[in-house]
Protein backbone atom coordinates (compact mmCIF):
# COMPACT_ATOMS: atom_id res chain seq x y z
CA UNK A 1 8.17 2.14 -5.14
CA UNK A 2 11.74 2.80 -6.81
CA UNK A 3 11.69 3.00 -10.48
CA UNK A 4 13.41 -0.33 -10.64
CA UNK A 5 10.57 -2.03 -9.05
CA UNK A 6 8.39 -0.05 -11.32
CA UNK A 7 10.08 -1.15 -14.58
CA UNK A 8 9.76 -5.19 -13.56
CA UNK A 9 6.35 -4.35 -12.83
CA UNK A 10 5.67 -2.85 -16.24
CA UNK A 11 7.79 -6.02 -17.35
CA UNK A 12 5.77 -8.79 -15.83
CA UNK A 13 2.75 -7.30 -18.45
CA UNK A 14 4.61 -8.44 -21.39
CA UNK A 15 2.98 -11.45 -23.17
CA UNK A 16 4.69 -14.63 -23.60
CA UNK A 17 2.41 -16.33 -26.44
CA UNK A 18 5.65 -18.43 -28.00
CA UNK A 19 6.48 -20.84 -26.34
CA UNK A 20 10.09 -20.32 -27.48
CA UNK A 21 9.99 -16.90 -25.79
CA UNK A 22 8.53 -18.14 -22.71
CA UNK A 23 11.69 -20.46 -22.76
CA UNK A 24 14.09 -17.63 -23.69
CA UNK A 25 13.09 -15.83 -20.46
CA UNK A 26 13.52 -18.80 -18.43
CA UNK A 27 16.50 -19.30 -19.77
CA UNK A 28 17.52 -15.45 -18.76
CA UNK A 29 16.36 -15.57 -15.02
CA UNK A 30 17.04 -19.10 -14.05
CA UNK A 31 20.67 -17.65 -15.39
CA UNK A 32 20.24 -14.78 -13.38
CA UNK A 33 18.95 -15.94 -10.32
CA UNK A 34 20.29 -17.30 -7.49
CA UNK A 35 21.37 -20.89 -8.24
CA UNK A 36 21.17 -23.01 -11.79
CA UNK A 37 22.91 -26.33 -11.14
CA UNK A 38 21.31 -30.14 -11.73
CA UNK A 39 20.92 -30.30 -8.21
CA UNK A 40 19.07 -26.93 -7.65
CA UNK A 41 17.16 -24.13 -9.22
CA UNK A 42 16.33 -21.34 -6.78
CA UNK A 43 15.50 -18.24 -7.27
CA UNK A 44 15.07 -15.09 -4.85
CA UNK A 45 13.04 -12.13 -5.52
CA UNK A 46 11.68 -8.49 -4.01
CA UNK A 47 9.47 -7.91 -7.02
CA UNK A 48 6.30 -9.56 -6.13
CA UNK A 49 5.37 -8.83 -9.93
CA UNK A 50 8.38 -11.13 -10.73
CA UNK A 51 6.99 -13.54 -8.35
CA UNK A 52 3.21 -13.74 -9.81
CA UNK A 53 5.05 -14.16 -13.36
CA UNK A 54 7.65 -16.55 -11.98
CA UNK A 55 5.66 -19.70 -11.44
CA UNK A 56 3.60 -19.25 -15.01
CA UNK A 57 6.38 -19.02 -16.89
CA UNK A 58 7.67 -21.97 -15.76
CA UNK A 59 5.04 -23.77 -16.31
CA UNK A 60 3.75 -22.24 -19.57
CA UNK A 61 8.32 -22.71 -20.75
CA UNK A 62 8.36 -26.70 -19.07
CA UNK A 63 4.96 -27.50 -17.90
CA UNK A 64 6.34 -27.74 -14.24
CA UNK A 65 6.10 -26.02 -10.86
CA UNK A 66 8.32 -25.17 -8.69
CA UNK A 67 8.96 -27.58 -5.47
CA UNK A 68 9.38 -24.42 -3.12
CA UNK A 69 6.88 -21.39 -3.08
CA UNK A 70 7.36 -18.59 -0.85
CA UNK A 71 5.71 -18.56 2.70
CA UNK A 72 3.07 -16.25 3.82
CA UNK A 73 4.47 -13.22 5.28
CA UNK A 74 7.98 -13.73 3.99
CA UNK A 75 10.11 -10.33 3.09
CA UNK A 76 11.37 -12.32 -0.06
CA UNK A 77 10.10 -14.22 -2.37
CA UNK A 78 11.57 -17.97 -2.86
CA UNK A 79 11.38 -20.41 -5.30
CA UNK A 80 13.21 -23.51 -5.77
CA UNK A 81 12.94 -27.20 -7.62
CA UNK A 82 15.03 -29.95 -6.22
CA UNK A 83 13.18 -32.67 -8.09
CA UNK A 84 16.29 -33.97 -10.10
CA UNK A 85 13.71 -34.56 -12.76
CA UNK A 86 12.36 -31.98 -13.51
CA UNK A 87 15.57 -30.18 -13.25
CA UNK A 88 17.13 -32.34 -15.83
CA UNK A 89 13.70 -31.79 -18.22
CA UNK A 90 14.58 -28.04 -18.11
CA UNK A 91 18.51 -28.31 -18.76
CA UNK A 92 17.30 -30.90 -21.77
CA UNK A 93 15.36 -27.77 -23.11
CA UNK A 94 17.69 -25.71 -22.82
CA UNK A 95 20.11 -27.62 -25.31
CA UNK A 96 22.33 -29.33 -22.59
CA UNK A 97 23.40 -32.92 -21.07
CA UNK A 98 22.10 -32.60 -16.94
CA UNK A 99 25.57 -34.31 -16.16
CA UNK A 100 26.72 -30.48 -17.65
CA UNK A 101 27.04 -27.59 -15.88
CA UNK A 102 24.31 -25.63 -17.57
CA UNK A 103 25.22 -22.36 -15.73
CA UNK A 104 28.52 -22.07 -17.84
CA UNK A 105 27.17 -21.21 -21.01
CA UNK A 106 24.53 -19.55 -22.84
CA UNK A 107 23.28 -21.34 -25.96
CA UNK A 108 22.66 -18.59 -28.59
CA UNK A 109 20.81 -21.29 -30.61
CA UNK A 110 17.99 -20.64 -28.69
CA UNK A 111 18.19 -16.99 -29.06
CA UNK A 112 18.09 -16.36 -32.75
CA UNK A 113 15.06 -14.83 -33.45
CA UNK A 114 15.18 -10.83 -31.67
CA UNK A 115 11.67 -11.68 -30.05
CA UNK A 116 13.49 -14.48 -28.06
CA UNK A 117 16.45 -12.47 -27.22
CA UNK A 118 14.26 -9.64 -25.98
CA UNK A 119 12.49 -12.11 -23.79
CA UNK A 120 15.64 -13.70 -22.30
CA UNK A 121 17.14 -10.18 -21.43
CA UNK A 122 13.72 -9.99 -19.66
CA UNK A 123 14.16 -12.73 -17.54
CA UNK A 124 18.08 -11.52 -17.15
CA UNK A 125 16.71 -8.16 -15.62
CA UNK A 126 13.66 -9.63 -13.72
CA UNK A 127 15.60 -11.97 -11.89
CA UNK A 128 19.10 -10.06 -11.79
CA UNK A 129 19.23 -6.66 -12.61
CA UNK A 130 18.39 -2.90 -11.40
CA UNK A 131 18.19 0.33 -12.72
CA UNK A 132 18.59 3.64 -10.89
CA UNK A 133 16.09 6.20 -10.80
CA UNK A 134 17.17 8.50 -13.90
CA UNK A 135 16.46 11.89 -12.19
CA UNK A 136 19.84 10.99 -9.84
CA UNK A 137 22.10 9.28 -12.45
CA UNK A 138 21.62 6.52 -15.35
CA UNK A 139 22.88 2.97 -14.45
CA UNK A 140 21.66 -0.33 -15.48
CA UNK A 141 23.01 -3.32 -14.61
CA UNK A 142 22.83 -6.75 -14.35
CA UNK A 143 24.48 -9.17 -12.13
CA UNK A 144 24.98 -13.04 -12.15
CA UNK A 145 27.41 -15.61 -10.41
CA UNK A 146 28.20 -17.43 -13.75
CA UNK A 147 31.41 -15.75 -15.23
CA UNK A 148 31.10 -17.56 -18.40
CA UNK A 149 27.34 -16.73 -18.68
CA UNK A 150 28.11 -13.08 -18.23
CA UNK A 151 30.81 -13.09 -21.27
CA UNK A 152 28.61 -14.54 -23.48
CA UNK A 153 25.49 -11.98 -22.75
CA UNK A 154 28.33 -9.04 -23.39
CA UNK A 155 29.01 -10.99 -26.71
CA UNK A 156 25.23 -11.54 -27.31
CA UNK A 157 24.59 -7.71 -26.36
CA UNK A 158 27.55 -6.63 -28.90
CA UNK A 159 26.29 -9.13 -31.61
CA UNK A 160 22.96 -6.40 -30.90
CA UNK A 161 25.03 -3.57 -31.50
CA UNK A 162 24.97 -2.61 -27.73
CA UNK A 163 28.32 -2.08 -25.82
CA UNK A 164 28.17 -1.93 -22.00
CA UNK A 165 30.53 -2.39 -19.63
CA UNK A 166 31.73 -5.23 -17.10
CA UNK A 167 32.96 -5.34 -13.60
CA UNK A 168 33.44 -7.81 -10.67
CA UNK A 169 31.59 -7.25 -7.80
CA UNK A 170 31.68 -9.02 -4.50
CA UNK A 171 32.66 -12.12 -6.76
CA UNK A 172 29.69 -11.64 -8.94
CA UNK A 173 29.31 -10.41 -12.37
CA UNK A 174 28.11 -7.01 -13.32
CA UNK A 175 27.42 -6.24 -16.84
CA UNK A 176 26.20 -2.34 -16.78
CA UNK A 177 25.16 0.28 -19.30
CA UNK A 178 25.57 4.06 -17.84
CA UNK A 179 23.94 5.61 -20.56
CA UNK A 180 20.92 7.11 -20.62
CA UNK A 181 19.98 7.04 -24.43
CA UNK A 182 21.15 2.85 -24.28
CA UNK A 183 19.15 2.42 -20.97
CA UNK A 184 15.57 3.52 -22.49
CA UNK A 185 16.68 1.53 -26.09
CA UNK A 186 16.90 -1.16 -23.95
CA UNK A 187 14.23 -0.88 -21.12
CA UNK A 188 11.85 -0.55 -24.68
CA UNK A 189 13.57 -3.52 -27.02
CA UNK A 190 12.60 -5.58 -23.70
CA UNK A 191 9.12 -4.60 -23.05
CA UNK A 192 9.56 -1.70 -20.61
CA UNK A 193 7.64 1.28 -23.21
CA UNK A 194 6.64 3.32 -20.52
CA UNK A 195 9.61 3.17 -18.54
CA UNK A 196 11.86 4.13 -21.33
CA UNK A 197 10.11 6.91 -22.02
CA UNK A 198 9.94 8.15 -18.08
CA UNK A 199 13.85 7.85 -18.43
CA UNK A 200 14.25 9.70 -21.72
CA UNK A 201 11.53 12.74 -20.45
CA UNK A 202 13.51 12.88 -16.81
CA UNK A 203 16.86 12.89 -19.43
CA UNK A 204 15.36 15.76 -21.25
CA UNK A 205 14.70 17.51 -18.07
CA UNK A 206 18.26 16.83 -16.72
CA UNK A 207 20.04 18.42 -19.55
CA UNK A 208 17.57 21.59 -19.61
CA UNK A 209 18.44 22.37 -16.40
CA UNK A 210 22.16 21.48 -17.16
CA UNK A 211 21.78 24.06 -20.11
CA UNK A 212 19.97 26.48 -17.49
CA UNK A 213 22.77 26.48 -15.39
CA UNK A 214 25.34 26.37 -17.58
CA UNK A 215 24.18 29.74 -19.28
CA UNK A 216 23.53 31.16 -15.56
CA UNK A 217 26.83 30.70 -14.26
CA UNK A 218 28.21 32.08 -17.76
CA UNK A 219 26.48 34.58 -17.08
CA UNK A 220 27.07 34.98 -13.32
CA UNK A 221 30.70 35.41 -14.49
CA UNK A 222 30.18 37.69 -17.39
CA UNK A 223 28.65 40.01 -14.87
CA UNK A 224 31.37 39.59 -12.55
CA UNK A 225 33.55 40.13 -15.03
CA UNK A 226 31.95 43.58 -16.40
CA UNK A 227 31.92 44.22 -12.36
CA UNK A 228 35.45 43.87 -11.58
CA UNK A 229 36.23 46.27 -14.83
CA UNK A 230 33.76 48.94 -14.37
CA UNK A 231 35.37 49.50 -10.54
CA UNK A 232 39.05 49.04 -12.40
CA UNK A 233 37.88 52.09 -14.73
CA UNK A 234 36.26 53.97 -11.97
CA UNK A 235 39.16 54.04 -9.57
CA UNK A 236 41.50 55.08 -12.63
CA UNK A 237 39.41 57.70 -13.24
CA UNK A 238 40.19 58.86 -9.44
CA UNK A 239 43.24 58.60 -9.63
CA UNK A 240 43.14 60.87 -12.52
CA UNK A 241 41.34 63.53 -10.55
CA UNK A 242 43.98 63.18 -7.64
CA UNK A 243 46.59 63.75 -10.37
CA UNK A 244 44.61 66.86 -11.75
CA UNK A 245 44.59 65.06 -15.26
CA UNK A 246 41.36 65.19 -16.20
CA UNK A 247 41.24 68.94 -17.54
CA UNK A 248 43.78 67.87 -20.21
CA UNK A 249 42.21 64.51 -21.38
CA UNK A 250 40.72 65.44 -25.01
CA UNK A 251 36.66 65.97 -24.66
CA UNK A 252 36.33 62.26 -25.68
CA UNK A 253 38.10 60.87 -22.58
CA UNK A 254 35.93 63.33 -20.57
CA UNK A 255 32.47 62.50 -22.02
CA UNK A 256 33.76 58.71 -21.27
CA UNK A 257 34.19 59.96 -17.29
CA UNK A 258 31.28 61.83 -17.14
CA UNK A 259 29.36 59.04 -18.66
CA UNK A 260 31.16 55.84 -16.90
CA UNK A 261 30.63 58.08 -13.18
CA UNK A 262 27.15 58.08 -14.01
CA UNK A 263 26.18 54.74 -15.00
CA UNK A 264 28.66 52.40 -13.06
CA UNK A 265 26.32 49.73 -13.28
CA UNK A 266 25.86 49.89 -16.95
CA UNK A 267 28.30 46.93 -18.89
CA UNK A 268 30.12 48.38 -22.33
CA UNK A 269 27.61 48.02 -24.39
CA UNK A 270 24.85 49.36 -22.90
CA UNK A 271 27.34 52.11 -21.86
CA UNK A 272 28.02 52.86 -25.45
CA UNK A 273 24.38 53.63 -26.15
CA UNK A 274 24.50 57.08 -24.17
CA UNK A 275 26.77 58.55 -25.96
CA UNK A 276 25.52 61.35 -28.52
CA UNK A 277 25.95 59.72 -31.10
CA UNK A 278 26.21 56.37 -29.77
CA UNK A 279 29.61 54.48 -30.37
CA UNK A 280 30.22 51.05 -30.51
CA UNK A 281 31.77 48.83 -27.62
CA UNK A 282 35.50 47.81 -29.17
CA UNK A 283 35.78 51.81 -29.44
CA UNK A 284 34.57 52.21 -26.10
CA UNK A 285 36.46 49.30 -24.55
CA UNK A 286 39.98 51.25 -26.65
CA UNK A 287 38.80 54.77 -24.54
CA UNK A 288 38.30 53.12 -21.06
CA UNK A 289 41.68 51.50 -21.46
CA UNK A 290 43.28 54.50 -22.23
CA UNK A 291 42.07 56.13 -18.92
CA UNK A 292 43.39 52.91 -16.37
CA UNK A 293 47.08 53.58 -18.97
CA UNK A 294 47.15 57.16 -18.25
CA UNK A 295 45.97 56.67 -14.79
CA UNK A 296 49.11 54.43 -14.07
CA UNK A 297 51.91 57.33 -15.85
């Protein structure tokens, strides 16, 4: 199972004991789903969590069922109510006239208390939204046909302090968070625990190995560094030899070539410890650049 699939299945074990938060999620994945209008509700589903929940919730938000339940053997789950009726009962909940398009908006009266807006959000992600498996990247999204519907959840998300982002996609609308600190807030606020917790421990992991890498490849080039210098000081101090130079360099320039030809491995400052006494690396650093200057005269 992908993560996704395992955060609606940790989902579907919320309680819905209010009735207006059994409403409130309703109200998030009949807006998220597939089709809302007074002539059809359908809704479409992998999750066969989502699909156990599906036809309690509406009956525990509306006291109905659904007209359509999904076959035996089918790959996806269907659901659908064409009875005009009952259709119209549910967009009369929901605050609207059925001769409305109730698709177009969401009615925030419904979603005042945080218990209700945590629900809806829910039903929003149950029905029409994903999340990626946070050891490859962090992305959340959510996706409806309903332009309007998808402006007003970014201004009901930004009335909740929360600011994600908003695309187009193959004529549908993507509302997206690409954090991972604001994915597990919100996988939590909406009744996902667990999950937000697998996402902030795999996020903890992520940036210690970021940090492990980041201090191995500084230190891949330190060494590289020290590497490339140590053979610049050796092949000055060749050079010197080939000039016959060496026998007038003052004793501390020649305790520096005796030492650096015997410990070419060694970076400055461990190469400062074998001198007698032992000097430190800036005056070190000042007598190996003297050599590769005299070296070049």
């Amino acid at each position: 199972m992908s993560f996704s699939s395992d955060v609606k299945t940790e989902l579907c074990r919320a309680g819905s004991d209010r009735l207006c938060c059994a409403r409130a999620e309703a109200y998030g994945a009949l807006l998220y789903g597939n089709t809302f209008t007074p002539r059809e509700v359908r809704v479409i589903t992998e999750s066969g969590s989502f699909a156990s929940r599906l036809p309690v919730l509406l009956d525990r938000a509306f006291g109905l069922a659904f007209d359509r339940l999904p076959g035996a053997g089918e790959r996806k789950y269907v659901f659908q109510l064409t009875d005009a009726e009952k259709i119209h009962r549910i967009i009369d909940a929901f605050g609207f006239d059925a001769r409305q398009s109730p698709v177009l908006h969401i009615n925030f009266g419904l979603l005042e208390e945080e218990c209700c807006r945590a629900a809806f959000l829910r039903g929003a992600f149950l029905a029409g939204g994903s999340v990626t498996e946070p050891s490859k990247r962090y992305h959340l999204e959510l996706v409806t046909s309903h332009a309007q519907a998808s402006r007003e959840l970014m201004a009901l998300l930004a009335d909740m302090d929360r600011q994600p982002g908003q695309t187009t996609r193959n004529g549908s609308q993507v509302t997206y968070f690409k954090s991972g600190e604001q994915i597990a807030e919100l996988l939590s606020f909406i009744g996902a625990p667990n999950s937000a917790a697998a996402l902030a421990t795999a996020r903890a992991e992520k940036e210690l190995r970021n940090d492990v890498n980041r201090q191995v490849n500084c230190e891949a080039a330190n060494l590289d560094k020290a590497v490339n210098a140590a053979q610049e000081q050796l092949e000055a101090i060749r050079r010197l030899y080939e000039l016959d130079r060496v026998e007038e360099l003052s004793a501390v320039l020649k305790e520096t070539i005796i030492l650096r030809e015997t410990y070419p491995e060694l970076t400055l400052s461990q190469l400062a410890e074998e001198f007698e006494p032992p000097v430190t690396k800036s005056c070190l650093n000042h007598r190996l650049r003297k050599l590769v200057e005299l070296s070049r005269i």
